[in-house]
Protein backbone atom coordinates (compact mmCIF):
# COMPACT_ATOMS: atom_id res chain seq x y z
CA UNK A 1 92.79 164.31 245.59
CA UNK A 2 92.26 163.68 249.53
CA UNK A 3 93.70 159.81 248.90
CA UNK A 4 96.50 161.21 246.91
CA UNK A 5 97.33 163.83 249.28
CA UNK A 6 97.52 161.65 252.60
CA UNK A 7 99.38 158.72 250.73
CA UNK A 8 100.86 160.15 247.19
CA UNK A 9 104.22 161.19 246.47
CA UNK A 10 106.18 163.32 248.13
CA UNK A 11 108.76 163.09 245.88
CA UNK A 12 108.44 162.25 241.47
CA UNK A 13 110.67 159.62 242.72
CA UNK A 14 108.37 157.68 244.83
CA UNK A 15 105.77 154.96 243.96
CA UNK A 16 102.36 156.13 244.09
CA UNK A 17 100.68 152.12 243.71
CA UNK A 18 99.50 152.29 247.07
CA UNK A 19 97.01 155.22 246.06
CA UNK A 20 95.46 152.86 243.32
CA UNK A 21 93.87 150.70 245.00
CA UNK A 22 91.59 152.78 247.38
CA UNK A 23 90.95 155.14 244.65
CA UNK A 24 89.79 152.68 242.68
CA UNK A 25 87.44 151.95 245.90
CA UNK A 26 86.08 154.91 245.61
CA UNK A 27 85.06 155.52 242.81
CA UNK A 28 83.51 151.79 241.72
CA UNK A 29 81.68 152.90 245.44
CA UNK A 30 80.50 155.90 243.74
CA UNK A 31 79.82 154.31 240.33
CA UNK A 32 77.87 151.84 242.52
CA UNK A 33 75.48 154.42 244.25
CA UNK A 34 75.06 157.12 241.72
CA UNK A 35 75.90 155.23 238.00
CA UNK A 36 78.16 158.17 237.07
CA UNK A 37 81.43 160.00 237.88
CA UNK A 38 79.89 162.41 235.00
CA UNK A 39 78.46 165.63 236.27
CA UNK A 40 76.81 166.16 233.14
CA UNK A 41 74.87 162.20 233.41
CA UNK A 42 74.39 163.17 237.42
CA UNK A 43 72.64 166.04 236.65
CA UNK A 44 71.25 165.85 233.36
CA UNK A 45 72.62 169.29 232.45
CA UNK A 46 75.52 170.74 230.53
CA UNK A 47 76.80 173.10 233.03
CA UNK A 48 79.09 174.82 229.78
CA UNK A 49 75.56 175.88 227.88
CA UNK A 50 73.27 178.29 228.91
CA UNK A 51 70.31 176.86 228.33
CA UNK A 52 72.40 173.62 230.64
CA UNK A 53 72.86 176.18 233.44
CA UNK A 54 69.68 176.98 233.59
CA UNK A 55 68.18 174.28 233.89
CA UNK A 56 70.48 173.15 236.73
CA UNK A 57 69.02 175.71 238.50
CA UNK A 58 65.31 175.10 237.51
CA UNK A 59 65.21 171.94 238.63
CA UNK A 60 67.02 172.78 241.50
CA UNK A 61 69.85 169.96 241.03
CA UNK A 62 72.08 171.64 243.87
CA UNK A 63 70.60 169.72 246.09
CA UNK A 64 71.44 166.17 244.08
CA UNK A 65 74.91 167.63 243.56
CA UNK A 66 75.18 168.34 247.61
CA UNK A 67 74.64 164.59 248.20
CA UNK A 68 76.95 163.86 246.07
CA UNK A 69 79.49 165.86 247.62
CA UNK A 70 78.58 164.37 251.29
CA UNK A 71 78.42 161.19 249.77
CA UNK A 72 82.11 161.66 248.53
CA UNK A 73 83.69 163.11 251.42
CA UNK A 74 82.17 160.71 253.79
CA UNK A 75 83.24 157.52 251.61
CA UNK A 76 87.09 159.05 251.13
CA UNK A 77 87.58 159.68 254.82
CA UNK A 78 85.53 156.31 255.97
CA UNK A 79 88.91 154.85 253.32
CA UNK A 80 91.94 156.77 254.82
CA UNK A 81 90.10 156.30 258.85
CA UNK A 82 90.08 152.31 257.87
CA UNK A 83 93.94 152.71 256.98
């Protein structure tokens, strides 16, 4: 959303092709370093089941799911701060 909001459309009108490209970058980056875009294969647990829920919180996968937010962040703005 971050790539598409600094370089998207402003208008339905416009081309949005030049947002392809670097989010394809990120996320074959991602793919690369974690195997999944899938929360569900990141953590293991299906966050829409109770029994998934809690186990997210047994085995305390907040903590996997905070790297993969930093991860994220840092490898969309390290894109748009190369541009």
């Amino acid at each position: 959303m971050a790539i598409s909001l600094a370089l998207g459309r402003t208008s339905p009108t416009d081309n949005n092709d030049p947002c392809y490209p670097l989010v394809r970058a990120f996320l074959q980056g991602f793919t690369g370093r974690f195997g999944s875009l899938s929360c569900l294969e990141l953590t293991g647990c299906h966050l829409g089941t109770p029994e998934g829920y809690a186990a997210f919180w047994e085995r305390d996968e907040k903590k996997h799911c905070l790297e993969y937010v930093t991860e994220a962040t840092r490898s969309v703005v390290e894109i748009l701060d190369s541009l």
